[in-house]
C-alpha atoms as a PDB file:
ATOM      1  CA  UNK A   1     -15.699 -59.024   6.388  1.00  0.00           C
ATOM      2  CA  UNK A   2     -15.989 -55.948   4.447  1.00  0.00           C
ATOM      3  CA  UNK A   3     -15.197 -54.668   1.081  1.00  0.00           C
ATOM      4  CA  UNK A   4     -13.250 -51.885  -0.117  1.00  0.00           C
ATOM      5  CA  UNK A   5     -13.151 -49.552  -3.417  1.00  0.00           C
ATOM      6  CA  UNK A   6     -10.299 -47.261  -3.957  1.00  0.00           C
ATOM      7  CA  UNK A   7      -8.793 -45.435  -6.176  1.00  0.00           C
ATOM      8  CA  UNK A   8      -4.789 -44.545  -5.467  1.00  0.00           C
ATOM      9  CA  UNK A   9      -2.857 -41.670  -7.018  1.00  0.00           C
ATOM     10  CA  UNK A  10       0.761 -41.464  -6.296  1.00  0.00           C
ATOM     11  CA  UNK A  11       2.877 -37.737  -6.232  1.00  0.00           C
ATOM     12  CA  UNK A  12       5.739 -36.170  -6.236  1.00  0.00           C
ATOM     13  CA  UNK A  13       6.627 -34.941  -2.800  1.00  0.00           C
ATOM     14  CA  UNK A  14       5.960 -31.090  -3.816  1.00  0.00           C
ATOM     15  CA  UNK A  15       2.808 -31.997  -5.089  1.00  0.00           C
ATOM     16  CA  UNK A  16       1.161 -33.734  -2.077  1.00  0.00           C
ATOM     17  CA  UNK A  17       1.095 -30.625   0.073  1.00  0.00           C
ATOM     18  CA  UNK A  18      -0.290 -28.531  -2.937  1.00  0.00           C
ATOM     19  CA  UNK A  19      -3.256 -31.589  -3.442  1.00  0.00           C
ATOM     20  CA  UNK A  20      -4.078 -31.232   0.244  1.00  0.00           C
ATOM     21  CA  UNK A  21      -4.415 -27.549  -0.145  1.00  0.00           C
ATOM     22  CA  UNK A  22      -6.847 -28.227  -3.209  1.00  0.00           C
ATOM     23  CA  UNK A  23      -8.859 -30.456  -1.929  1.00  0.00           C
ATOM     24  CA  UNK A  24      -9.629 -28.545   1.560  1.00  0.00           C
ATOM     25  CA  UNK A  25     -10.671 -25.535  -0.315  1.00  0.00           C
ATOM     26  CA  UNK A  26     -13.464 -27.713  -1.928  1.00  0.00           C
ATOM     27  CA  UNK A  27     -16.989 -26.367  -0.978  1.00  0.00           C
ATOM     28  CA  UNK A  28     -17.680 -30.364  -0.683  1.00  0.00           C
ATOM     29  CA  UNK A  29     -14.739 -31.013   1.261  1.00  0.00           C
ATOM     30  CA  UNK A  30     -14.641 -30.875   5.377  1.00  0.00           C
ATOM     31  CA  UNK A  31     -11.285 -31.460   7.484  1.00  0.00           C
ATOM     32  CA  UNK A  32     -11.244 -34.595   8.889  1.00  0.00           C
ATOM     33  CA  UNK A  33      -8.843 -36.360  11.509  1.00  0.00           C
ATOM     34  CA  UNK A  34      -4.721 -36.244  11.307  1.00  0.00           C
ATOM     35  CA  UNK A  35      -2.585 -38.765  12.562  1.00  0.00           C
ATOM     36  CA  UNK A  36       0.463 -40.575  12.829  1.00  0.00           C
ATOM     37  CA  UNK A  37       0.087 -44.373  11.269  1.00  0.00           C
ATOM     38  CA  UNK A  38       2.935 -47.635  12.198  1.00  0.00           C
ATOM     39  CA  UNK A  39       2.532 -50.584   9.922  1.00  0.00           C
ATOM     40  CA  UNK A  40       3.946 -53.720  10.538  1.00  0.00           C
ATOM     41  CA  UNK A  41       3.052 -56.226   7.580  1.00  0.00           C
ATOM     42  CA  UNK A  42       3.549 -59.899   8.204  1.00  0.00           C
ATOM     43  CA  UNK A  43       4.290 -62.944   6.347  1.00  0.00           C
ATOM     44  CA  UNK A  44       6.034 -66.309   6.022  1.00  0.00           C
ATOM     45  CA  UNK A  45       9.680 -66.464   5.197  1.00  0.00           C
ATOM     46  CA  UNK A  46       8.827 -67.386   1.715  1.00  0.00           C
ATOM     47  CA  UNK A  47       6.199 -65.413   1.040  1.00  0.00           C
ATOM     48  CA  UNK A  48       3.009 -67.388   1.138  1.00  0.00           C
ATOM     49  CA  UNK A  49       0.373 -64.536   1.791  1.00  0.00           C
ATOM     50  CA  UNK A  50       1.738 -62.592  -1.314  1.00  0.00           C
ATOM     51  CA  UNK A  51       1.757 -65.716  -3.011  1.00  0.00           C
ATOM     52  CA  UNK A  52      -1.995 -65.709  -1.996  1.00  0.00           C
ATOM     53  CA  UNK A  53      -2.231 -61.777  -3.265  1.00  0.00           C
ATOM     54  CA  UNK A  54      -2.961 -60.811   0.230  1.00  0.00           C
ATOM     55  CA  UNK A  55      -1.493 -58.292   2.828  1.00  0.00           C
ATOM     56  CA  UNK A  56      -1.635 -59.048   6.634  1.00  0.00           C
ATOM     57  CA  UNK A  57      -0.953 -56.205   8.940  1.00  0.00           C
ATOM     58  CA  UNK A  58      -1.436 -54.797  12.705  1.00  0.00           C
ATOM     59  CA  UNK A  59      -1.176 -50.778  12.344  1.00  0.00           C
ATOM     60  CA  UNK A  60      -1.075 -48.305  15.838  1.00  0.00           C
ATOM     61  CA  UNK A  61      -2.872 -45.552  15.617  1.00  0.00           C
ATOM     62  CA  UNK A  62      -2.603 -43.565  18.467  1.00  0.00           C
ATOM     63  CA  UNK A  63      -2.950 -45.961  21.647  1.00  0.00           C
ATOM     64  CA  UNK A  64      -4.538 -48.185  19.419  1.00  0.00           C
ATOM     65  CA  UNK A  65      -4.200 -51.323  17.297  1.00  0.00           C
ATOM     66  CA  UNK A  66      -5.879 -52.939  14.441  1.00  0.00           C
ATOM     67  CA  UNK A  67      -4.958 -56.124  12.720  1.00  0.00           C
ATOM     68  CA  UNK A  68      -6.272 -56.067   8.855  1.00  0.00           C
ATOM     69  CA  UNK A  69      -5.806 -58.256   6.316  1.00  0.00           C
ATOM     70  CA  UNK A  70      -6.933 -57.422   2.881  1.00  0.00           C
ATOM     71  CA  UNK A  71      -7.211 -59.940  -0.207  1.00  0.00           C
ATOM     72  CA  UNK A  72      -6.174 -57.885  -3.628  1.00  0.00           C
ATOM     73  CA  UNK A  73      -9.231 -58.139  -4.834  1.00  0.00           C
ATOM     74  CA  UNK A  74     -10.272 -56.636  -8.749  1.00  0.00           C
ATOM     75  CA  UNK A  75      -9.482 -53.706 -10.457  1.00  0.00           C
ATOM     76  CA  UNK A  76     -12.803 -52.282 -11.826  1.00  0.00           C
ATOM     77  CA  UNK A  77     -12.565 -48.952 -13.623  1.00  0.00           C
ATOM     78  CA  UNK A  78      -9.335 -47.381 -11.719  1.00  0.00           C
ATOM     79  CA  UNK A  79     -10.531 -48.439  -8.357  1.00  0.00           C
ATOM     80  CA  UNK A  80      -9.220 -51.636  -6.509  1.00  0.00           C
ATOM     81  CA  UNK A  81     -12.124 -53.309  -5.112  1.00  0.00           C
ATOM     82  CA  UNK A  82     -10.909 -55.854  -2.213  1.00  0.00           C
ATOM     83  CA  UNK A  83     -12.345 -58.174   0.275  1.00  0.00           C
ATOM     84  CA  UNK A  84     -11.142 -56.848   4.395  1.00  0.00           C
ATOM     85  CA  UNK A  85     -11.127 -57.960   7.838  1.00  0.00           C
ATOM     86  CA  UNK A  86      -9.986 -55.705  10.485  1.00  0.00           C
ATOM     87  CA  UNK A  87      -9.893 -56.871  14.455  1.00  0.00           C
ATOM     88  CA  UNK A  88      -8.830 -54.208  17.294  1.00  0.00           C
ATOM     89  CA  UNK A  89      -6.166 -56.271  19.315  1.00  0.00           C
ATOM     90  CA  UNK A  90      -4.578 -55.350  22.382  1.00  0.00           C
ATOM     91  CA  UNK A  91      -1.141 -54.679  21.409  1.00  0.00           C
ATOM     92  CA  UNK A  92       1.344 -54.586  18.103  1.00  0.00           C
ATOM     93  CA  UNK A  93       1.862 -58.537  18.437  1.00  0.00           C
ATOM     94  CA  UNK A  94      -0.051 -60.274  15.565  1.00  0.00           C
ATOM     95  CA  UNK A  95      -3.244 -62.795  16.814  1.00  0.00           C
ATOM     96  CA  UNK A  96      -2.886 -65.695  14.714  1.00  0.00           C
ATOM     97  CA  UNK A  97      -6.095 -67.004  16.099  1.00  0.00           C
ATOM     98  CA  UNK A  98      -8.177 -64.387  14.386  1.00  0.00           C
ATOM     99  CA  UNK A  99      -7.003 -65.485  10.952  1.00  0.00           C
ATOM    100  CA  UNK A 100      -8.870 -69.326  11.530  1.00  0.00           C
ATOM    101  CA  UNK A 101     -11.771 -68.490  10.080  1.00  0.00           C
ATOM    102  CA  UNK A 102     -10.930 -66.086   6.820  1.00  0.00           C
ATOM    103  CA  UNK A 103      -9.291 -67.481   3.607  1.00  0.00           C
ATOM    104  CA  UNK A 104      -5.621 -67.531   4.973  1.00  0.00           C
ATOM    105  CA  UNK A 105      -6.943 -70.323   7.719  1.00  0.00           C
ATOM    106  CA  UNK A 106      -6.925 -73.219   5.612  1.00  0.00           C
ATOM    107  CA  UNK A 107      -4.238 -71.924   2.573  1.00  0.00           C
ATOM    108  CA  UNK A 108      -1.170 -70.833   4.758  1.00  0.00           C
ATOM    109  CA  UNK A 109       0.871 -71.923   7.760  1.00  0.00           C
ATOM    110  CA  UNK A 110       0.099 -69.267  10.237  1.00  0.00           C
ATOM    111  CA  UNK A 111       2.922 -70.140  12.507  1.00  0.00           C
ATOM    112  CA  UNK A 112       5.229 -69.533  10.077  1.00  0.00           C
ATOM    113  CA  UNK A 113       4.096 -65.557   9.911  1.00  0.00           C
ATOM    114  CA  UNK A 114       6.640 -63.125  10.837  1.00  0.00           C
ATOM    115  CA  UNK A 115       7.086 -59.451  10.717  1.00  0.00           C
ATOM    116  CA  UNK A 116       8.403 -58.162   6.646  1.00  0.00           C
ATOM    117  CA  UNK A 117       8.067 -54.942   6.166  1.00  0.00           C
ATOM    118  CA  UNK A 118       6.677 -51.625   8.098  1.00  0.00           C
ATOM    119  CA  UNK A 119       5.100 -48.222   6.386  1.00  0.00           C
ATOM    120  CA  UNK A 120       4.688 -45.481   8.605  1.00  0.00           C
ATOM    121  CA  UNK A 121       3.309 -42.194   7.264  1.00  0.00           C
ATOM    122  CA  UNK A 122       1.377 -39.204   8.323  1.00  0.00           C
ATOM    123  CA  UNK A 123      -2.298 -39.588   7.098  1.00  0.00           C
ATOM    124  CA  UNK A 124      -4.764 -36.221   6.850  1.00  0.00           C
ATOM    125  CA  UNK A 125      -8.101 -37.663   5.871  1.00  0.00           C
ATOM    126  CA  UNK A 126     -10.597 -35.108   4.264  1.00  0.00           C
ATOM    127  CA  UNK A 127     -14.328 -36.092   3.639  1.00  0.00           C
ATOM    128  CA  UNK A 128     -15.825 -35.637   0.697  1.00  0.00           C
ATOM    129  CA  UNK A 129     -19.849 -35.118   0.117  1.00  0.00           C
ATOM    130  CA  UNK A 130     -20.682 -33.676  -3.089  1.00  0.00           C
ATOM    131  CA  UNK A 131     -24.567 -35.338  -3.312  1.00  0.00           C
ATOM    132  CA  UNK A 132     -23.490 -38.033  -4.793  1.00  0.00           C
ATOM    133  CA  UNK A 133     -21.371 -40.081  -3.116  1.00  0.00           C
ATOM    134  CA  UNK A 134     -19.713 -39.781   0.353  1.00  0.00           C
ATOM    135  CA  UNK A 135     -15.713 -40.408  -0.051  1.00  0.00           C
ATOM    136  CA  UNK A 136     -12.975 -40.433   2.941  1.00  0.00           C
ATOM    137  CA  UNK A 137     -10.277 -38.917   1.240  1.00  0.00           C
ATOM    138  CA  UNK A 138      -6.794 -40.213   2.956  1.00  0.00           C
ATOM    139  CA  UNK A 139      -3.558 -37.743   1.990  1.00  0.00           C
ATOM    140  CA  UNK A 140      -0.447 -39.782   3.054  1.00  0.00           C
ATOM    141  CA  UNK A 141       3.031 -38.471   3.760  1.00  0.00           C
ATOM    142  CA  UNK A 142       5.824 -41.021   5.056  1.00  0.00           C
ATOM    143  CA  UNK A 143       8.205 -43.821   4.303  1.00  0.00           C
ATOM    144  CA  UNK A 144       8.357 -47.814   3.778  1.00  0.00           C
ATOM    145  CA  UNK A 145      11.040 -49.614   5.258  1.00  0.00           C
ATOM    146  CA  UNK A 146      12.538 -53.146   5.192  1.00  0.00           C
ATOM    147  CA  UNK A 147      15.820 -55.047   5.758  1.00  0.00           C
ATOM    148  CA  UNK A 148      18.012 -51.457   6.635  1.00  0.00           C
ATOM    149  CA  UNK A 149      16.306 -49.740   3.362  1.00  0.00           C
ATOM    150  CA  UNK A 150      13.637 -46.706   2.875  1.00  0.00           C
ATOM    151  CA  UNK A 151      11.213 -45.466   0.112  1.00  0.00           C
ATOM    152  CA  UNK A 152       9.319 -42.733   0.025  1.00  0.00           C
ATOM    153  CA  UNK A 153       5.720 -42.710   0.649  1.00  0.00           C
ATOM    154  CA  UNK A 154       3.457 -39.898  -0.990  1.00  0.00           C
ATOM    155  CA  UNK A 155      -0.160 -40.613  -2.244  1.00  0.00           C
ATOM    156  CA  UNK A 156      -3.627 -39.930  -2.019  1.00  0.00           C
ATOM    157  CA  UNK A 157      -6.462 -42.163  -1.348  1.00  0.00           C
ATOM    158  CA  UNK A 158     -10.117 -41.636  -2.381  1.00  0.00           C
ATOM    159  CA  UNK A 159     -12.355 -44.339  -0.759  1.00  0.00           C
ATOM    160  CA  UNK A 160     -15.741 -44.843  -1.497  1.00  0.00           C
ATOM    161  CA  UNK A 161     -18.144 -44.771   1.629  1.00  0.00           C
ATOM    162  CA  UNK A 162     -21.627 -44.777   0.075  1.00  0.00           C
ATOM    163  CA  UNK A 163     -23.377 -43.571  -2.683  1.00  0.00           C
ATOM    164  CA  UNK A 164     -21.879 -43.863  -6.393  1.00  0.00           C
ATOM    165  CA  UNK A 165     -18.825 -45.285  -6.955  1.00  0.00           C
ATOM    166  CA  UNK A 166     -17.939 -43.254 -10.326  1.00  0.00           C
ATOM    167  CA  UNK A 167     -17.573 -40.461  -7.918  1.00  0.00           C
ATOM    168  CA  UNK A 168     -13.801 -41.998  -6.971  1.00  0.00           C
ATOM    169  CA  UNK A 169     -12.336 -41.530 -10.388  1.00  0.00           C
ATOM    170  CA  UNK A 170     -14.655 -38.248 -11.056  1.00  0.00           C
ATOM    171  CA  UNK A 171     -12.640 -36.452  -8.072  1.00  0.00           C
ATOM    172  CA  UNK A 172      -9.302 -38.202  -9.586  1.00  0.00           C
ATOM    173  CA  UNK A 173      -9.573 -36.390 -12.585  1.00  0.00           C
ATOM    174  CA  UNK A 174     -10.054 -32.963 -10.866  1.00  0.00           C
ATOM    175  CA  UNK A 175      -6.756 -33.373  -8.497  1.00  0.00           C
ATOM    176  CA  UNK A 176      -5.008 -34.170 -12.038  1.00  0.00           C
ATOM    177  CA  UNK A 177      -6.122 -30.923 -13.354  1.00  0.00           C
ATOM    178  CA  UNK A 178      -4.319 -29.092 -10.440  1.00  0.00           C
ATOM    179  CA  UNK A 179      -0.973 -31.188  -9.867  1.00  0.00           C
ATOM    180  CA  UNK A 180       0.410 -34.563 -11.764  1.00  0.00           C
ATOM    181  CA  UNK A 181      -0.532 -37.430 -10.476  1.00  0.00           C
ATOM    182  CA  UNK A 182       0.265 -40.752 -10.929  1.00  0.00           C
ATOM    183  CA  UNK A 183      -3.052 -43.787 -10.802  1.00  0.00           C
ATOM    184  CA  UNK A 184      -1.043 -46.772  -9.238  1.00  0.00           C
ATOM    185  CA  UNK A 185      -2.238 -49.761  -8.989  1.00  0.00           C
ATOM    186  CA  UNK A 186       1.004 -50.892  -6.717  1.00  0.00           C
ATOM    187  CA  UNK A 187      -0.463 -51.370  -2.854  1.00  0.00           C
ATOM    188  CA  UNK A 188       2.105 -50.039  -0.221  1.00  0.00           C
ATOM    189  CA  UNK A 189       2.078 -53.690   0.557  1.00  0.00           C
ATOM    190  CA  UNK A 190       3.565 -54.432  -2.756  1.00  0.00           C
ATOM    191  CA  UNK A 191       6.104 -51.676  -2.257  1.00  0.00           C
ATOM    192  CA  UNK A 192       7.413 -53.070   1.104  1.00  0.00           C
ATOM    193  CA  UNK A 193       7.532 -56.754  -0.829  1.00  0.00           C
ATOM    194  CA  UNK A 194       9.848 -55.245  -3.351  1.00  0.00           C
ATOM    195  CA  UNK A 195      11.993 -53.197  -1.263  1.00  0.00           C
ATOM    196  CA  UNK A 196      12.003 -56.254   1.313  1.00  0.00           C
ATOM    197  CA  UNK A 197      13.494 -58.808  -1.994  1.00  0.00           C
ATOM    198  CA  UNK A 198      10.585 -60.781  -1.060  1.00  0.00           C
ATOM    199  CA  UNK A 199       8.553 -61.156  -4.033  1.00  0.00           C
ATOM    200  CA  UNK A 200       7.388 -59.046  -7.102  1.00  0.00           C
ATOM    201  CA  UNK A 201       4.315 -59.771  -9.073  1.00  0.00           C
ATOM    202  CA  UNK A 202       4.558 -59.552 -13.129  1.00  0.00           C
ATOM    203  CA  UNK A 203       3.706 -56.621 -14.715  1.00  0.00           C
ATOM    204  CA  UNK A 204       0.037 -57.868 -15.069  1.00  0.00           C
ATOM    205  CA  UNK A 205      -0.161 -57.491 -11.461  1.00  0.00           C
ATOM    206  CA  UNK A 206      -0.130 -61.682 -11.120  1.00  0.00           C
ATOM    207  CA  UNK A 207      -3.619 -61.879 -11.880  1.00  0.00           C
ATOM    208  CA  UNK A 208      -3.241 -63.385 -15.345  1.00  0.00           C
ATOM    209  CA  UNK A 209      -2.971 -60.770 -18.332  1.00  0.00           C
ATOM    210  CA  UNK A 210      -5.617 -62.601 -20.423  1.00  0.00           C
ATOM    211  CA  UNK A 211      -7.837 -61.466 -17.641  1.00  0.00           C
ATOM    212  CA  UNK A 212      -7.849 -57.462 -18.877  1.00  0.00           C
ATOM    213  CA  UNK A 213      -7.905 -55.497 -21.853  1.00  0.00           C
ATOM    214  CA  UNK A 214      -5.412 -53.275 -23.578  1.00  0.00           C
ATOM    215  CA  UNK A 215      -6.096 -49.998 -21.088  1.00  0.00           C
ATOM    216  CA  UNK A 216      -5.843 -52.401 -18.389  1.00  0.00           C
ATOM    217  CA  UNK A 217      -2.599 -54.114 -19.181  1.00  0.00           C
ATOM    218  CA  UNK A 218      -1.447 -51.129 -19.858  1.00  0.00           C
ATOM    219  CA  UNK A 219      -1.990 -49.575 -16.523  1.00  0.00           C
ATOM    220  CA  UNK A 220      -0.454 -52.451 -14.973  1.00  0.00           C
ATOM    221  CA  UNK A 221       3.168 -52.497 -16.982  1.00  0.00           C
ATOM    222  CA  UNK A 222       2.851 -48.584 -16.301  1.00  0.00           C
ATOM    223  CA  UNK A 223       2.577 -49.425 -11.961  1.00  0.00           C
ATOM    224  CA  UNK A 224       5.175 -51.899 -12.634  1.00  0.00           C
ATOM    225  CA  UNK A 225       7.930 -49.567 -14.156  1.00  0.00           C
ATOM    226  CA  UNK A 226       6.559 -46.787 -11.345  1.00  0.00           C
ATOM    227  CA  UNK A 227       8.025 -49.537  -8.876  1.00  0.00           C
ATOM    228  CA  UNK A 228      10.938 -50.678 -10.259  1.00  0.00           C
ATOM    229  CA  UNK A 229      11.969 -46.923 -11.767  1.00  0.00           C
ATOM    230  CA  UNK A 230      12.175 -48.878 -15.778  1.00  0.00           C
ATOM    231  CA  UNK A 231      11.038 -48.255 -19.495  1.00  0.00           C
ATOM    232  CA  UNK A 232       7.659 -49.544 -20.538  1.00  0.00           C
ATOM    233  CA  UNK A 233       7.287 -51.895 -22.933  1.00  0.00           C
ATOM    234  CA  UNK A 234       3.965 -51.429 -25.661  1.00  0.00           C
ATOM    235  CA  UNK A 235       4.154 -54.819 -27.359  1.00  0.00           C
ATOM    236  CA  UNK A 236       1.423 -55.979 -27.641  1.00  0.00           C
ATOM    237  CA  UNK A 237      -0.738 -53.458 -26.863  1.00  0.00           C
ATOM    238  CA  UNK A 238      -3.332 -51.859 -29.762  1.00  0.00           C
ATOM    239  CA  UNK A 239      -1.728 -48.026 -28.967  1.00  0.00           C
ATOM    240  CA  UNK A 240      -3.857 -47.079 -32.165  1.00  0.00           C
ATOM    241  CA  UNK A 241      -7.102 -47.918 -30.631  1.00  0.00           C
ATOM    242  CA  UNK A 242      -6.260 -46.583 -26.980  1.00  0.00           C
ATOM    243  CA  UNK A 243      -5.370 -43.680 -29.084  1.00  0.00           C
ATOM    244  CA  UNK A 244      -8.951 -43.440 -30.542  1.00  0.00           C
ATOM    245  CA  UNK A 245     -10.339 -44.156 -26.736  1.00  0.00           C
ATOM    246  CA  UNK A 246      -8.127 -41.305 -25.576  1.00  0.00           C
ATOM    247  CA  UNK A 247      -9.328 -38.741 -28.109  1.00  0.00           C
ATOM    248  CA  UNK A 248     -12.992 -39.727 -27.294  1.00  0.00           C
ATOM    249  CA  UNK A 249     -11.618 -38.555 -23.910  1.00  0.00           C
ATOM    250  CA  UNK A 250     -10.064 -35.181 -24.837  1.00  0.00           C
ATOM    251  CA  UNK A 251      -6.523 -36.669 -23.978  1.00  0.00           C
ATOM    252  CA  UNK A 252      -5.886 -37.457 -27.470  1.00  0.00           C
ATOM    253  CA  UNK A 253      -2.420 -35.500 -27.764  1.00  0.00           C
ATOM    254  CA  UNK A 254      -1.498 -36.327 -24.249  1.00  0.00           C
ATOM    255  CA  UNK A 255      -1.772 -39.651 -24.873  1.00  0.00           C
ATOM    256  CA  UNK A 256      -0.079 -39.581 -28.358  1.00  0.00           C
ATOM    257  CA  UNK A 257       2.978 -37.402 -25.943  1.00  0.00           C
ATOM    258  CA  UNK A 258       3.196 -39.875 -23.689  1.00  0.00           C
ATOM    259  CA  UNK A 259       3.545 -43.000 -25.984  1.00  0.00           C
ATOM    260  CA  UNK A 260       5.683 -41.278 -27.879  1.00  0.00           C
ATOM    261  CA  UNK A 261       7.996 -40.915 -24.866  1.00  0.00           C
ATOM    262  CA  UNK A 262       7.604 -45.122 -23.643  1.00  0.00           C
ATOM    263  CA  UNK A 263       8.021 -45.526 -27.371  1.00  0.00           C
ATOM    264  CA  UNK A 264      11.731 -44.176 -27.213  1.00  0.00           C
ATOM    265  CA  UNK A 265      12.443 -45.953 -24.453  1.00  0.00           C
ATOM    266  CA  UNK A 266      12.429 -42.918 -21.632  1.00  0.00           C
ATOM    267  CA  UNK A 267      11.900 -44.178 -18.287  1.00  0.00           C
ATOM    268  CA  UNK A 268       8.613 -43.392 -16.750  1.00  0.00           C
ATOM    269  CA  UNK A 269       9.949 -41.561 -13.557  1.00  0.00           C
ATOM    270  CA  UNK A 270      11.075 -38.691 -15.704  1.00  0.00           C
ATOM    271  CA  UNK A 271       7.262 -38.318 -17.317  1.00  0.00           C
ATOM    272  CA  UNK A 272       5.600 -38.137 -14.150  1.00  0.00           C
ATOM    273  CA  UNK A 273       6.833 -34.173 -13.306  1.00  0.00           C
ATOM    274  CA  UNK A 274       4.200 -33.722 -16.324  1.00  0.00           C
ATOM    275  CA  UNK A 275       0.556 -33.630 -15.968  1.00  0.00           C
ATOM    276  CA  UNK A 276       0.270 -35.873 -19.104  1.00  0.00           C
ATOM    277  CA  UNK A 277       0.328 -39.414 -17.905  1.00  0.00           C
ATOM    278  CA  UNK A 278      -1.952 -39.260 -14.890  1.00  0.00           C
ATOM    279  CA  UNK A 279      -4.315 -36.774 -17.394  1.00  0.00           C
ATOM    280  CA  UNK A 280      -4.209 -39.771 -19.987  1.00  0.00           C
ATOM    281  CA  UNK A 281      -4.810 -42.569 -17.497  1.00  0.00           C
ATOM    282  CA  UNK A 282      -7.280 -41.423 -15.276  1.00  0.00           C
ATOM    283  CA  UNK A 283      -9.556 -39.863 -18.967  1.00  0.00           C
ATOM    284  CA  UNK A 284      -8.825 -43.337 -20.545  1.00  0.00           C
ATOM    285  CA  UNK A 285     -10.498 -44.887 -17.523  1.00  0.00           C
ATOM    286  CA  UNK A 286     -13.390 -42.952 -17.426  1.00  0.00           C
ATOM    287  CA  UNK A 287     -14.439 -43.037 -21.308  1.00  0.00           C
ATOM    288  CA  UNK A 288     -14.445 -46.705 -20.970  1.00  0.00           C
ATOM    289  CA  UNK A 289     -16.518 -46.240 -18.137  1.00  0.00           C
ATOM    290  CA  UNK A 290     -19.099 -43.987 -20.054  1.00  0.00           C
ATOM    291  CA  UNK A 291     -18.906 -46.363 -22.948  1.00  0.00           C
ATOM    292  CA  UNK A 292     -20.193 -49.306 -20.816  1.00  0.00           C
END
């Protein structure tokens, strides 16, 4: 078992290519591998390993496969941090004896698992080494499918490999001063769930919203209205003292743009041309980090 720490940013499609560009003109940046990626995520008819809040897959890459399964892990500071197995197998069919001895063995009926949902995309991965931290940087071009149905996949992936993990949403907030970008916290798993009918998690992201504070709850109703293309609701939230948090982070009259926008009810996917809400989430994150 490993662990991962990510951070996610979802684009528009004219903004991926221009994010690539960006980020291979960095003096810290070298050129790393391209290649085609097939996905095939698996689960029981009802949905037990979402249920459980984890993702099961076997992915080809090239002439080669890998079964993974990933728990969902925490959210700490704009990066997902996430327990992960991964197992080269011989072929695309899923080896149900491999899963015995991880959490799924005892919690789920394995022969029950069945193929859901597939993303395929076009990864470029570009490493990262600015002193401080060493970060595989994943650019990802493609589509998730399920049942007859397609969504479009564009994001980009920073993933810690060693060194300091502040470094993830440092290099976030650089990308968001060259294109918009948009900090999800909605895995491609969870995409193919939704677009398979399957099952959605609440807008807490099913871990329980007593769990997180304002920022954090409001990060996840923002992911949830980036899936299902809706309004956001603020009840609840204190927008007066994430307004104070995001003028200690220079984004006070982004963020006051931006709520004023959720406020009147606009839907989120016509905010995220603008560089505004990805600006306001990704400096909200990191003056709570500095604040700790």
């Amino acid at each position: 078992m490993a662990e991962e720490l990510e951070i996610k940013l979802s684009l528009k499609s004219g903004d991926l290519l221009k994010a690539l560009n960006w980020l291979l003109a960095q003096p810290e940046a070298q050129a790393g591998s391209k290649k085609s990626l097939v996905n095939c995520y698996y689960d029981t008819p009802d949905a037990e390993l979402n249920h459980q809040q984890a993702a099961l897959r076997v992915r080809k890459a090239g002439s080669h496969y890998v079964q993974t399964l990933k728990t969902r892990g925490e959210f700490v500071d704009g990066a997902h941090r996430r327990e992960e197995w991964e197992w080269p197998v011989d072929g695309p069919q899923l080896s149900i004896g491999l899963l015995a001895d991880t959490p799924l063995g005892d919690r789920v009926n394995l022969a029950r698992l069945a193929p859901a949902f597939e993303t395929n995309f076009t990864r470029q991965v570009v490493m990262l080494d600015d002193g401080e931290a060493l970060i595989e940087c994943a650019v990802d071009e493609g589509i998730i499918a399920a049942g007859g149905k397609e969504k479009p996949l564009h994001e980009v992936e920073f993933e810690l490999v060693s060194g300091d993990p502040s470094r993830l949403l440092a290099w976030a907030e650089k990308l968001a001063l060259q294109c918009p970008v948009f900090l999800n916290l909605v895995s491609k798993a969870e995409q193919g769930y939704y677009l398979a009918g399957i099952h959605v998690a609440g807008e807490d992201g099913g871990t329980g919203a007593d769990t997180h504070d304002d920022l954090d709850r409001l990060l996840y109703r923002l992911s949830h209205a980036w899936l299902e293309q809706g309004s956001v609701s603020l009840d609840g939230l204190d927008v007066q003292a994430l307004a104070v948090q995001a003028e200690a982070s220079g984004q006070g009259q982004s963020f006051a743009a931006v709520v004023e926008a959720l406020a009147k009810g606009q839907s989120l996917g016509n905010l995220l041309s603008r560089p505004e809400p990805g600006q306001c989430q990704l400096g909200l994150l990191a003056s709570r980090a500095g604040a700790r």
